[in-house]
C-alpha atoms as a PDB file:
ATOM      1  CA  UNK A   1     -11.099   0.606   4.682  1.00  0.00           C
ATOM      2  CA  UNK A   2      -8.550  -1.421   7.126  1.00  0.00           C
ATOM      3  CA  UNK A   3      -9.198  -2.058  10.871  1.00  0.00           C
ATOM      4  CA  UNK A   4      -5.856   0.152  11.112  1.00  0.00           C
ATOM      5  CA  UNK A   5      -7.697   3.009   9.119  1.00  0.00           C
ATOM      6  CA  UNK A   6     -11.300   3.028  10.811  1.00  0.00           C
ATOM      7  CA  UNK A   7      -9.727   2.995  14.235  1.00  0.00           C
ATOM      8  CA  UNK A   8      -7.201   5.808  13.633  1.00  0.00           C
ATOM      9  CA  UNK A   9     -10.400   7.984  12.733  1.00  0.00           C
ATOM     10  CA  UNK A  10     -12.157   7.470  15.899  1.00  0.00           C
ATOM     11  CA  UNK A  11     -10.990   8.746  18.945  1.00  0.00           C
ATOM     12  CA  UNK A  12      -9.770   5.675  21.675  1.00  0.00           C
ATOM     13  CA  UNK A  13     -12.637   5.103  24.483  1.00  0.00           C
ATOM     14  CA  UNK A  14     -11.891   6.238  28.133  1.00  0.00           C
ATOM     15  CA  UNK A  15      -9.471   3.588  29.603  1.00  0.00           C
ATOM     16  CA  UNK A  16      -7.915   2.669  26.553  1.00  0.00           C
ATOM     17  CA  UNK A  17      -3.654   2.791  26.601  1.00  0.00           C
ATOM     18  CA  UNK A  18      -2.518   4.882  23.749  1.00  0.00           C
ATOM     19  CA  UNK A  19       1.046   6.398  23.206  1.00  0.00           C
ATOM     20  CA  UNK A  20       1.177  10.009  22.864  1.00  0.00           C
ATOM     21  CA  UNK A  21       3.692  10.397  19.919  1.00  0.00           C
ATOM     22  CA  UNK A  22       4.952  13.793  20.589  1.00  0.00           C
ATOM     23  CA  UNK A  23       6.305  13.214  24.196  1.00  0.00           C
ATOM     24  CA  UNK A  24       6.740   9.248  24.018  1.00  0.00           C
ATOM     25  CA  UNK A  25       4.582   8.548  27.071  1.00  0.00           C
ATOM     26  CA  UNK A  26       2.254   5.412  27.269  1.00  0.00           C
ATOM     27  CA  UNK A  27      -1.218   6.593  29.237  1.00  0.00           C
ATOM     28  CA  UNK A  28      -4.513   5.649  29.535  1.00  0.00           C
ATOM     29  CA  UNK A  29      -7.621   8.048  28.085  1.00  0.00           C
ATOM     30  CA  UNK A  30      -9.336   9.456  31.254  1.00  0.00           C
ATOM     31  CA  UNK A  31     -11.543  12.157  29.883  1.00  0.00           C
ATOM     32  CA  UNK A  32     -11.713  15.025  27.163  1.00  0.00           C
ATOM     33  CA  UNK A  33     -11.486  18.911  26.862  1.00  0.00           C
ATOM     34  CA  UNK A  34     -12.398  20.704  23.927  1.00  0.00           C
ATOM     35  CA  UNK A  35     -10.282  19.310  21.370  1.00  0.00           C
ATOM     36  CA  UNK A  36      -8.304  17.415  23.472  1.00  0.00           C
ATOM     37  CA  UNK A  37      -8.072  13.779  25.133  1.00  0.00           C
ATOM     38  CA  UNK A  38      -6.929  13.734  28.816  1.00  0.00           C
ATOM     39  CA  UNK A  39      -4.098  10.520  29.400  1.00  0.00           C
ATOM     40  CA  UNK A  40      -2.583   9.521  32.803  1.00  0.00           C
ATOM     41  CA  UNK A  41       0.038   7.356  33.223  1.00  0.00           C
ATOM     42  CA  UNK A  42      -0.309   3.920  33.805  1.00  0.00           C
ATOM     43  CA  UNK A  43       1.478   4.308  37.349  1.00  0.00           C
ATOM     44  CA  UNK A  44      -0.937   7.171  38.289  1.00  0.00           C
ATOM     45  CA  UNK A  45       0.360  11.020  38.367  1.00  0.00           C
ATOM     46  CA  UNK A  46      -1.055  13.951  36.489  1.00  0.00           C
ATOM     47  CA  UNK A  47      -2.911  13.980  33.430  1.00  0.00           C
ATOM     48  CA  UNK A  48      -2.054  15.735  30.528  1.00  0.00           C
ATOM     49  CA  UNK A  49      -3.604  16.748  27.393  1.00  0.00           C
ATOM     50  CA  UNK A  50      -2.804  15.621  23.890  1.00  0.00           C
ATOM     51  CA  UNK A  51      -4.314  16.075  20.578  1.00  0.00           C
ATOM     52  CA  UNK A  52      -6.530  12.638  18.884  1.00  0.00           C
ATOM     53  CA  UNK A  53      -3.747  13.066  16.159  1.00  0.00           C
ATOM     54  CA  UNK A  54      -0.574  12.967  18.428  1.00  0.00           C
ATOM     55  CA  UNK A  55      -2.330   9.138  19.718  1.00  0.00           C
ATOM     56  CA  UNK A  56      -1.400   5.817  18.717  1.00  0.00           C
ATOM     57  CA  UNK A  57      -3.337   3.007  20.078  1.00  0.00           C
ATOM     58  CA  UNK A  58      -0.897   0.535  21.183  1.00  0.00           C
ATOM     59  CA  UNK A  59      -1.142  -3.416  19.770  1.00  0.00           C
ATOM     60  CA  UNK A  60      -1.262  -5.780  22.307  1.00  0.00           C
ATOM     61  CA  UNK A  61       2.586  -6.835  22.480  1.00  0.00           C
ATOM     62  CA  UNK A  62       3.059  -2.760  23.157  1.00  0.00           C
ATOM     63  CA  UNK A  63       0.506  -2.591  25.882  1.00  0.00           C
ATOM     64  CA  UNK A  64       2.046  -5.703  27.599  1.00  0.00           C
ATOM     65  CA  UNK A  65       5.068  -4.298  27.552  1.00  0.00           C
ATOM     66  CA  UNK A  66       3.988  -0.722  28.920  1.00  0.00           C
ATOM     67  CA  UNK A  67       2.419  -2.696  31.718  1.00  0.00           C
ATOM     68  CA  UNK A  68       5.928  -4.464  32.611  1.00  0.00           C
ATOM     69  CA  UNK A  69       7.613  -1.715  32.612  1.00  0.00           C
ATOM     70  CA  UNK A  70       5.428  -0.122  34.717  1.00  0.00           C
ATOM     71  CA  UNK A  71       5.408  -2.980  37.228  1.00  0.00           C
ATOM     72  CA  UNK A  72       9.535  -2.900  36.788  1.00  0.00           C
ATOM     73  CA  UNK A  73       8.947   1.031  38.305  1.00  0.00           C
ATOM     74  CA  UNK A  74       7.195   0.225  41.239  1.00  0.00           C
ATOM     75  CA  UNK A  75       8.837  -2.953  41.992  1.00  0.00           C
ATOM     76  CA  UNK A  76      12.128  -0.657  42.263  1.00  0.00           C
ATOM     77  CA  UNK A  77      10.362   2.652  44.277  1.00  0.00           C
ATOM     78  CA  UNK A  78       9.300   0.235  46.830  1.00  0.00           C
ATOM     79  CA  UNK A  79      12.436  -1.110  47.186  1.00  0.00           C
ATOM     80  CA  UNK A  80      14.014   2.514  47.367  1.00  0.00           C
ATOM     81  CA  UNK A  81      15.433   2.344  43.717  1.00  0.00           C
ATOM     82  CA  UNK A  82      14.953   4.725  40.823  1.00  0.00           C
ATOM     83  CA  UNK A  83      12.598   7.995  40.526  1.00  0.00           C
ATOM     84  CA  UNK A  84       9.478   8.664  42.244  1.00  0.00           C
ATOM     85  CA  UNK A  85       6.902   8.229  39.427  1.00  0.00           C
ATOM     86  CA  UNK A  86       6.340  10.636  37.086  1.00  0.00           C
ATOM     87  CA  UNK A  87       3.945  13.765  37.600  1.00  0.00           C
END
């Protein structure tokens, strides 16, 4: 068994940054619910729920770039630009 393999099998630890496949949306693991893994987004908001299956965990190059991206967002609300972040 690959690294790849064993960690798609177990679910990501709270604070890891996944991307939820079915909506496209980097977050990071804050909890569970039944079946279900709670993610925020990286900017803060409301959680939402996603199933283990729907979760990739994201290589490092993916994660840095969620992160700048992210920074890119709030660098812009505070200078008045763009959308309020998402909720």
């Amino acid at each position: 068994m690959t690294d790849e393999h064993a960690h798609k099998s177990s679910p990501p630890h709270i604070g890891a940054t996944v991307l939820d496949t079915a909506l496209n949306r980097v977050g990071r693991v804050m909890g569970a619910e039944g079946p279900y893994l709670q993610l925020r987004p990286l900017g803060g908001g409301l959680e939402w729920d996603v199933a283990p299956a729907d979760l990739h965990p994201l290589t490092g190059a993916e994660l840095l770039s969620a992160l700048v991206a992210e920074a890119n967002a709030r660098s812009r609300r505070a200078l008045g630009h763009g959308p309020p972040p998402a909720t």
